[in-house]
N, C-alpha and C. Protein backbone atom coordinates (compact mmCIF):
# COMPACT_ATOMS: atom_id res chain seq x y z
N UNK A 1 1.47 -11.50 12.11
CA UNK A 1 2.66 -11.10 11.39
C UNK A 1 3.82 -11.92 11.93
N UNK A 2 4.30 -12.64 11.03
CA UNK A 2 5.76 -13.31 11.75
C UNK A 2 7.06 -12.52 11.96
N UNK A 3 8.03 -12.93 12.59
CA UNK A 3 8.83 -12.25 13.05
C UNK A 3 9.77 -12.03 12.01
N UNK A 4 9.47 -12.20 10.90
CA UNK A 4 10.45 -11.79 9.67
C UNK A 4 10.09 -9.85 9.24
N UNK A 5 9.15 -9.27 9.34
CA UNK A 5 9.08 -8.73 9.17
C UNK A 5 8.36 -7.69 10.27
N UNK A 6 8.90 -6.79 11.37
CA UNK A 6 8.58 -6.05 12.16
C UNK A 6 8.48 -4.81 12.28
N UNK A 7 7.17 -3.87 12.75
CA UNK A 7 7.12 -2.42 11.89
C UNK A 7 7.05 -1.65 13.49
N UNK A 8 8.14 -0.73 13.41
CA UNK A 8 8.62 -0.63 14.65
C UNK A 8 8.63 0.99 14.47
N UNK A 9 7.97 1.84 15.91
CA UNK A 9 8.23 3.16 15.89
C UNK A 9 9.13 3.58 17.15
N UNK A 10 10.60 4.14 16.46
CA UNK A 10 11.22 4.12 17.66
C UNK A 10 11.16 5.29 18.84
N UNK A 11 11.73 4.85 20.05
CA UNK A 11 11.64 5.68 21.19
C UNK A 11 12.58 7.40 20.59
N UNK A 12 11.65 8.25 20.94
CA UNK A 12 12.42 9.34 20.11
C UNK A 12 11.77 10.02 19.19
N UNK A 13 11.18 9.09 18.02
CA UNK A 13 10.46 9.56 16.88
C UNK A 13 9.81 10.17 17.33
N UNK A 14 8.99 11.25 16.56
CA UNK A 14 7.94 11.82 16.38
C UNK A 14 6.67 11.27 16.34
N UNK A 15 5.44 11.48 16.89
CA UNK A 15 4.25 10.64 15.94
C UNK A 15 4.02 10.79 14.18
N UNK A 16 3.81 9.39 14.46
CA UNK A 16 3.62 9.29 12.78
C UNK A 16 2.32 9.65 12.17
N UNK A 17 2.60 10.64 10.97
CA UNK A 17 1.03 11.54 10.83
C UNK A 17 0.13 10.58 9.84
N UNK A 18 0.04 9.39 10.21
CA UNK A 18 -1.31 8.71 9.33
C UNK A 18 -1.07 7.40 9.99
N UNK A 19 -1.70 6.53 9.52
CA UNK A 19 -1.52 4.73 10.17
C UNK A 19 -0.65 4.31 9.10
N UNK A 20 0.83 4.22 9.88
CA UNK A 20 1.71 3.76 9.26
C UNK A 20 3.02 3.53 10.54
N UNK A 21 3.99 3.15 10.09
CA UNK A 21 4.48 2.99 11.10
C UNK A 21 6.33 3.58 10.92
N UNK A 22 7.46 3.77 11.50
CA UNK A 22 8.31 4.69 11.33
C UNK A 22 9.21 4.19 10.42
N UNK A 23 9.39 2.49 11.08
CA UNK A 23 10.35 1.75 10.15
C UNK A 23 9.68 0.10 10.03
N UNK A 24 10.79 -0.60 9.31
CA UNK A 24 10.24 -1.81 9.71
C UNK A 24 11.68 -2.78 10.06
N UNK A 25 11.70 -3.55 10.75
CA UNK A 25 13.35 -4.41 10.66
C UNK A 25 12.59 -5.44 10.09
N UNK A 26 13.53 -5.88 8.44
CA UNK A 26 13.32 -6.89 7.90
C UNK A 26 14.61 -7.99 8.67
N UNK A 27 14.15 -9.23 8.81
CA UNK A 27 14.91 -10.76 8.68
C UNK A 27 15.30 -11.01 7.54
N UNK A 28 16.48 -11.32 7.18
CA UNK A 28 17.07 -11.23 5.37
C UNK A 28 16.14 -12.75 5.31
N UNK A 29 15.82 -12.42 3.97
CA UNK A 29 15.27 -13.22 3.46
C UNK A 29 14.63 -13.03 2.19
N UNK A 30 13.90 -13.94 1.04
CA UNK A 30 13.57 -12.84 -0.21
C UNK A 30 12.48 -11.95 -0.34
N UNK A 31 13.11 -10.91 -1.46
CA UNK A 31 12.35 -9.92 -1.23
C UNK A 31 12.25 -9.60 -2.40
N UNK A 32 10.83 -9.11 -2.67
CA UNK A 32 10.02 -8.36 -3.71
C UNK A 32 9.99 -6.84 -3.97
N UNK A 33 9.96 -6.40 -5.30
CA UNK A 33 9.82 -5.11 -5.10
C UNK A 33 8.71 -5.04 -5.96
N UNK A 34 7.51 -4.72 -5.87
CA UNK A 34 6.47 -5.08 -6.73
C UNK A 34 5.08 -3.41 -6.97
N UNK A 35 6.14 -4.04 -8.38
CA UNK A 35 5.28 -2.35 -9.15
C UNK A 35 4.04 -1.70 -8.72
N UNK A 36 4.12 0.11 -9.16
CA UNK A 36 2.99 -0.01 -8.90
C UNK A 36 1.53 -0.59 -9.09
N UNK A 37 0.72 -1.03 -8.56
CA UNK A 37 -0.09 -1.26 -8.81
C UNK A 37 -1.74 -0.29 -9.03
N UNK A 38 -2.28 -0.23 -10.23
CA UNK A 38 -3.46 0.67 -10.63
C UNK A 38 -4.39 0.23 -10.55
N UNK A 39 -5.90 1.05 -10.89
CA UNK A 39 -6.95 0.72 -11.23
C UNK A 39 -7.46 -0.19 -12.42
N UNK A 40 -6.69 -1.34 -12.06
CA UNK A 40 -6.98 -2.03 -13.70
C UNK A 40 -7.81 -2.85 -13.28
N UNK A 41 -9.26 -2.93 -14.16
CA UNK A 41 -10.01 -4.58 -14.18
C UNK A 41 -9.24 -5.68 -14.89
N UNK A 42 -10.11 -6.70 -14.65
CA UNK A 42 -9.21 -8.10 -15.14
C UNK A 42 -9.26 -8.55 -16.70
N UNK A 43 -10.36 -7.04 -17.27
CA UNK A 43 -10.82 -6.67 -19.15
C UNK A 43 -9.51 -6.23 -19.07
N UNK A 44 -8.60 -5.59 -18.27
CA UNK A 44 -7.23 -4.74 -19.02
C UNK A 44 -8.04 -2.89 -19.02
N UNK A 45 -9.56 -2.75 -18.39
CA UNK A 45 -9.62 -1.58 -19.09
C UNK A 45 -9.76 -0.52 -17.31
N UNK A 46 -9.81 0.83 -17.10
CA UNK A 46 -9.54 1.42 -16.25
C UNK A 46 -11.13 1.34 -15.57
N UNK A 47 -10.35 0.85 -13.98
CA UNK A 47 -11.93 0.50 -13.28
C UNK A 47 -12.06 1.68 -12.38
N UNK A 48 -13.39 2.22 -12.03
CA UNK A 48 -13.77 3.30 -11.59
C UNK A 48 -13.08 4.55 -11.92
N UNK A 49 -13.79 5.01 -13.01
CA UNK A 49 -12.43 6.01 -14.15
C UNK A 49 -13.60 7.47 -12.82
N UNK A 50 -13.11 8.41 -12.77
CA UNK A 50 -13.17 9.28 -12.20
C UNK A 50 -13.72 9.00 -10.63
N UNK A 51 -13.59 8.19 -9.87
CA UNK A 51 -13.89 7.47 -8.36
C UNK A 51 -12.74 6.85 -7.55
N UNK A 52 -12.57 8.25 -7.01
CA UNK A 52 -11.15 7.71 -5.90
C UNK A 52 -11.43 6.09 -5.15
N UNK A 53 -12.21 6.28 -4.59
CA UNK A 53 -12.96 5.34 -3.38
C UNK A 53 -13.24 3.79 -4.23
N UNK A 54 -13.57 3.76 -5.60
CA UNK A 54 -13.16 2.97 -6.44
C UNK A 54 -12.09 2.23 -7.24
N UNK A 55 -11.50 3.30 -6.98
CA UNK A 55 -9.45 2.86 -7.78
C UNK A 55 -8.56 2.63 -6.50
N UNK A 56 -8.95 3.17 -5.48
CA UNK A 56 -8.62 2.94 -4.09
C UNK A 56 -8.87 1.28 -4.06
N UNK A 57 -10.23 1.11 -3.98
CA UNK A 57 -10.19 -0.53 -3.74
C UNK A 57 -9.48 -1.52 -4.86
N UNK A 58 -9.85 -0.86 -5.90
CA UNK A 58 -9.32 -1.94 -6.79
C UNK A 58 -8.04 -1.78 -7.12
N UNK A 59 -7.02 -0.47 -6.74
CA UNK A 59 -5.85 -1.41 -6.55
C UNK A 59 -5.21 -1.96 -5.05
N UNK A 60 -5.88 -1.98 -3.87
CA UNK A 60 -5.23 -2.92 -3.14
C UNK A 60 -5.58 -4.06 -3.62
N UNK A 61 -7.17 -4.68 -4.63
CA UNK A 61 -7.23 -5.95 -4.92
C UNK A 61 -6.51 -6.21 -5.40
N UNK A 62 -5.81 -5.60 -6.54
CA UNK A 62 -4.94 -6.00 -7.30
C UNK A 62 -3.50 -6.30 -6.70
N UNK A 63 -3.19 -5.52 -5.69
CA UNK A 63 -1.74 -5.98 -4.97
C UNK A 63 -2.11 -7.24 -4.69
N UNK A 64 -3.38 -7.29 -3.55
CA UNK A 64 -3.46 -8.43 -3.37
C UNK A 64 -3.47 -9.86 -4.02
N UNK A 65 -3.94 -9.61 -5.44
CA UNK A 65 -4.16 -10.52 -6.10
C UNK A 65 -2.11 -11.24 -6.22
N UNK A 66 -1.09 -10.41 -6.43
CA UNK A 66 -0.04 -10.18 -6.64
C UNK A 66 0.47 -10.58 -5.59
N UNK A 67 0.07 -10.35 -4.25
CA UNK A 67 0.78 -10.98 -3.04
C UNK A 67 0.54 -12.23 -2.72
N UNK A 68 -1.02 -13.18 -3.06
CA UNK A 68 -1.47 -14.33 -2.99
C UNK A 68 -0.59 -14.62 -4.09
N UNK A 69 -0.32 -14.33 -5.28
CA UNK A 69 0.62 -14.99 -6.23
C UNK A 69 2.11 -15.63 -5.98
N UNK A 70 2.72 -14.70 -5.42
CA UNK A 70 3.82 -14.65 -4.75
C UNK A 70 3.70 -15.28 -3.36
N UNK A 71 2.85 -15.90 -3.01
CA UNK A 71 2.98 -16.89 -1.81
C UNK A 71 2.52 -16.01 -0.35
N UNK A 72 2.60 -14.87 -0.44
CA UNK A 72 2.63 -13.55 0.46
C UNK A 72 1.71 -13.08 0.76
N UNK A 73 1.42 -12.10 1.69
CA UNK A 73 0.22 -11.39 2.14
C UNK A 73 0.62 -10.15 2.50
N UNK A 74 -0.38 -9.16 3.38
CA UNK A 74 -0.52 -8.03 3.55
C UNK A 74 0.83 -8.17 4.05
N UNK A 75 0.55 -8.69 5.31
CA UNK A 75 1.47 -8.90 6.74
C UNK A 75 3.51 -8.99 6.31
N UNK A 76 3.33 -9.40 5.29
CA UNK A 76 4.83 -9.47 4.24
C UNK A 76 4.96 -8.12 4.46
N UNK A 77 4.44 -7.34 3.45
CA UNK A 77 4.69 -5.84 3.44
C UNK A 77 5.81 -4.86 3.86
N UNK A 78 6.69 -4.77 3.64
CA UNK A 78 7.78 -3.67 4.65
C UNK A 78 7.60 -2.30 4.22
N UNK A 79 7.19 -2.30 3.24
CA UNK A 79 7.28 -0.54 2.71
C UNK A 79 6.19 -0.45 1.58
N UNK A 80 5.21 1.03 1.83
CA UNK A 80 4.99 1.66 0.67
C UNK A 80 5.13 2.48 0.37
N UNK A 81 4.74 3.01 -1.40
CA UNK A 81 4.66 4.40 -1.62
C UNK A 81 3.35 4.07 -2.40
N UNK A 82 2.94 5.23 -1.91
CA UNK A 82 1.49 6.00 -3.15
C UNK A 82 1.54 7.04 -3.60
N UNK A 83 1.39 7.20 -4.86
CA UNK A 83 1.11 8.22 -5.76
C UNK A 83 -0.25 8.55 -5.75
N UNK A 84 -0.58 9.85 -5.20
CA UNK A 84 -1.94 10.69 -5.92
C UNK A 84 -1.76 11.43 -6.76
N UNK A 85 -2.77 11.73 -7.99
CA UNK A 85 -2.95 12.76 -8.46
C UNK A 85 -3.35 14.02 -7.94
N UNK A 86 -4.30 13.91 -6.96
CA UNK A 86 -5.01 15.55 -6.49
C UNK A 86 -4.35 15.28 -4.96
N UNK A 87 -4.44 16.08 -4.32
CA UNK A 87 -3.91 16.68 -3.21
C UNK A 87 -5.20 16.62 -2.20
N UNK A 88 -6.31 16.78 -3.00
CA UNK A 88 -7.92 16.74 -2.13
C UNK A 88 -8.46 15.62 -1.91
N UNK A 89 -7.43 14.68 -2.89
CA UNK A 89 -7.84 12.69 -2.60
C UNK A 89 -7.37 12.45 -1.03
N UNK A 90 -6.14 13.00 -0.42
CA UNK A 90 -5.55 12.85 0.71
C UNK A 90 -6.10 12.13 1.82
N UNK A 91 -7.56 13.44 2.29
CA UNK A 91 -8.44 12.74 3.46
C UNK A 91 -9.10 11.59 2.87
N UNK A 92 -9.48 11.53 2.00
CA UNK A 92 -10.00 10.17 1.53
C UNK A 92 -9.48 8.81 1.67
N UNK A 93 -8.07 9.07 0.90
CA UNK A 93 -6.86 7.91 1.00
C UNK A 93 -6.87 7.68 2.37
N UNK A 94 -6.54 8.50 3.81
CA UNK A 94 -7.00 8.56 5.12
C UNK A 94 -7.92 7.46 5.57
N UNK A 95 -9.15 8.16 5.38
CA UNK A 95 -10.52 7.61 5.59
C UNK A 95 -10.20 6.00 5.16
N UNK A 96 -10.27 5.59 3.66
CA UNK A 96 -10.14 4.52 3.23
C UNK A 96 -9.26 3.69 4.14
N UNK A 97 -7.99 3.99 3.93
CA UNK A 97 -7.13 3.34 4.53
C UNK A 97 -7.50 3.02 6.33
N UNK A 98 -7.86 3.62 6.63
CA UNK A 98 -8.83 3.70 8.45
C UNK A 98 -9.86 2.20 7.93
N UNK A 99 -10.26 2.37 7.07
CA UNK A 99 -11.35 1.24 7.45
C UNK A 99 -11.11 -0.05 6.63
N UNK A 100 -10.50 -0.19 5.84
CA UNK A 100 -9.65 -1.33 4.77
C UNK A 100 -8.30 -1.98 5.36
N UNK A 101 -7.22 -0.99 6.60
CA UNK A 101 -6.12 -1.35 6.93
C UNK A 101 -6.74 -2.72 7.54
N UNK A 102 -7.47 -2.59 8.66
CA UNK A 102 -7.56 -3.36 9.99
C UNK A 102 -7.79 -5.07 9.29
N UNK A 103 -8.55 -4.94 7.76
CA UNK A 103 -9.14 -6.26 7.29
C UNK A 103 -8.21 -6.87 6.49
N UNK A 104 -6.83 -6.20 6.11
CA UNK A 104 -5.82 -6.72 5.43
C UNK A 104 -4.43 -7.01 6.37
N UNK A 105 -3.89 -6.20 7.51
CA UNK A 105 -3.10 -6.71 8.18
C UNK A 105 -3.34 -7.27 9.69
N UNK A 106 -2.51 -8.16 10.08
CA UNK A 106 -2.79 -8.73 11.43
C UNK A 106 -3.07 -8.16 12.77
N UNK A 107 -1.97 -6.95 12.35
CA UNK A 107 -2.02 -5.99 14.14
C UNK A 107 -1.91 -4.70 13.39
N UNK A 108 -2.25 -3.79 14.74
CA UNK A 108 -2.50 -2.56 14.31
C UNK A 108 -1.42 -1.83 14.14
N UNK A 109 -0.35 -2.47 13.91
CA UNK A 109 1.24 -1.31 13.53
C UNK A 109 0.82 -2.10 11.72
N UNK A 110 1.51 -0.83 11.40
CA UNK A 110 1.33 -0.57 9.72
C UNK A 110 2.54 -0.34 9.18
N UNK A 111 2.99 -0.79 7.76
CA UNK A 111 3.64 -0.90 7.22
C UNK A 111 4.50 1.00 7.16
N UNK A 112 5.41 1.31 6.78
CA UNK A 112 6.35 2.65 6.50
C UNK A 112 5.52 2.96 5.16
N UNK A 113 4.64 3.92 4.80
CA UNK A 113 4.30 4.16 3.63
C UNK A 113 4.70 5.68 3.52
N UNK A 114 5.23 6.07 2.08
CA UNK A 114 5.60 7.71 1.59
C UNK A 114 4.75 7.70 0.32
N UNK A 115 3.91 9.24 0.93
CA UNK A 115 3.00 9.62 0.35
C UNK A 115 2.93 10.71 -0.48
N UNK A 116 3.16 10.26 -2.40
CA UNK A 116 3.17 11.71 -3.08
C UNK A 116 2.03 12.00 -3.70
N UNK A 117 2.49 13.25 -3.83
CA UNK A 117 1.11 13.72 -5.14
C UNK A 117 1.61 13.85 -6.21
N UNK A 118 1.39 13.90 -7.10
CA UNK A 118 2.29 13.89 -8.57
C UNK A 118 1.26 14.75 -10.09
N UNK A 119 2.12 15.05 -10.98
CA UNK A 119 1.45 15.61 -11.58
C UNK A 119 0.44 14.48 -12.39
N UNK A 120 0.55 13.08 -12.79
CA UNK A 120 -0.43 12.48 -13.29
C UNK A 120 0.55 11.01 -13.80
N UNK A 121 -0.14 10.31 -13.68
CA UNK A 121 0.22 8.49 -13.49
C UNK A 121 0.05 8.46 -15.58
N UNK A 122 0.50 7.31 -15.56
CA UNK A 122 0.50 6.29 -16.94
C UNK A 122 -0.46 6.60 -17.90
N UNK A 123 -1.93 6.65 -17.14
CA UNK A 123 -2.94 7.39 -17.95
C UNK A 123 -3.49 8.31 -17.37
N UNK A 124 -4.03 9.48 -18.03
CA UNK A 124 -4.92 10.18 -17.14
C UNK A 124 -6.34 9.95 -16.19
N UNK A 125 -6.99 8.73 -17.03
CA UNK A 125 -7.73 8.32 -15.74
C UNK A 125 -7.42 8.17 -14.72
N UNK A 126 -6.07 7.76 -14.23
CA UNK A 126 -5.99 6.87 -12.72
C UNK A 126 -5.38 8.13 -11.90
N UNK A 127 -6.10 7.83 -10.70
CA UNK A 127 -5.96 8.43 -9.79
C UNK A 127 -4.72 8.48 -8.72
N UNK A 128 -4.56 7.12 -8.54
CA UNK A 128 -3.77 6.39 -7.24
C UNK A 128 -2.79 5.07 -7.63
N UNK A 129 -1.91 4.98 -7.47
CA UNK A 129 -0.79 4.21 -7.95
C UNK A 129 -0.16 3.62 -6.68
N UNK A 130 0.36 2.21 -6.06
CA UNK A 130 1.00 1.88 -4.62
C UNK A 130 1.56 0.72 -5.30
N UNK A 131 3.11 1.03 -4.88
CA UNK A 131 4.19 -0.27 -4.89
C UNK A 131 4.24 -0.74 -3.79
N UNK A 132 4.81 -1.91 -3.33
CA UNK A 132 5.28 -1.90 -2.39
C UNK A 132 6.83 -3.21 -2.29
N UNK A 133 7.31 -2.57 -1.19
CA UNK A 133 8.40 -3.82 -0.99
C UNK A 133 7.68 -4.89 0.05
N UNK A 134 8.46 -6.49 -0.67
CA UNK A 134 7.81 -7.41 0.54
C UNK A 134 9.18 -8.47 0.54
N UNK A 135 8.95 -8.59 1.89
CA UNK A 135 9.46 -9.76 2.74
C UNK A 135 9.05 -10.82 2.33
N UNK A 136 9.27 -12.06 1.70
CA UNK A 136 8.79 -13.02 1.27
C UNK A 136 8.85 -14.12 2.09
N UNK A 137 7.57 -15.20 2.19
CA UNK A 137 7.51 -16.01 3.29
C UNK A 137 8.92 -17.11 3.23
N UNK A 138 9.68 -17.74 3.72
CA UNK A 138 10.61 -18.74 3.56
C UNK A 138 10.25 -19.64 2.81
C-alpha cells in the first residue's frame, strides 16, 4: 500500500468489530467515488440469483474489474459501504471477507467499511451491493 492512502486505528478507539479499520488518512490526490457494485455477469444478467457466497464474489470481481480500469487496486481503497438484504447474510459476509480480504489487499489493516442491511437493492435478486471511495494512483 503506498503512502497515499493509510488505514489507521487510533490510540483510544475501541476495537473494530470486523476486519476493517477505524479511519483512513488520504494524501490529496484524485479520487473516485465508485457505485455500487452488484451481482452482474458480463451477459448483463443476475449471477448467482439466490447464493450469497456467489454475488459476494462476483461483485468484488466486478469492483475489481472497475479498479484495474481506473488504473487502481484494492490497496487505493479508503472507504466502504455494503448493503445486505438479510441480516443472516452477516456471518457469511464475515467469513467471506476473512478469506478473500488477505488475496486482494497488501497488509492486514483494512479499509473503513459501514455495514447496512436494507430492505432490498435495484432488483430483488441481489443480495449484496459495495461502493467504495478510492484514492487514485498519481
Amino acid at each position: 500500500m503506498g503512502a497515499a492512502v493509510q488505514y489507521l486505528n487510533p490510540e483510544g478507539a475501541c476495537p473494530a468489530q470486523g476486519l476493517y479499520s477505524h479511519a483512513t488518512r488520504v494524501t490529496p490526490g484524485p479520487m473516485y467515488f465508485i457505485a455500487g457494485q452488484l451481482s452482474v455477469a458480463a451477459d448483463g444478467s443476475v449471477a448467482g440469483s439466490g447464493d450469497f457466497a456467489a454475488q459476494f464474489h462476483q461483485v468484488f470481481a466486478n469492483l475489481g474489474d472497475v479498479l484495474r480500469g481506473l488504473g487502481a487496486s484494492y490497496n487505493d481503497v479508503v472507504k466502504f459501504t455494503t448493503y445486505l438484504v438479510h441480516a443472516q447474510d452477516i456471518p457469511n459476509f464475515m467469513r467471506l471477507r476473512a478469506e478473500v480480504f488477505p488475496t486482494l489487499f497488501a497488509t492486514a489493516l483494512l479499509p473503513p467499511n459501514t455495514l447496512l442491511v436494507v430492505d432490498r437493492l435495484v432488483k430483488e435478486e441481489f443480495l449484496i451491493e459495495v461502493e467504495a471511495i478510492v484514492r487514485a494512483p498519481d
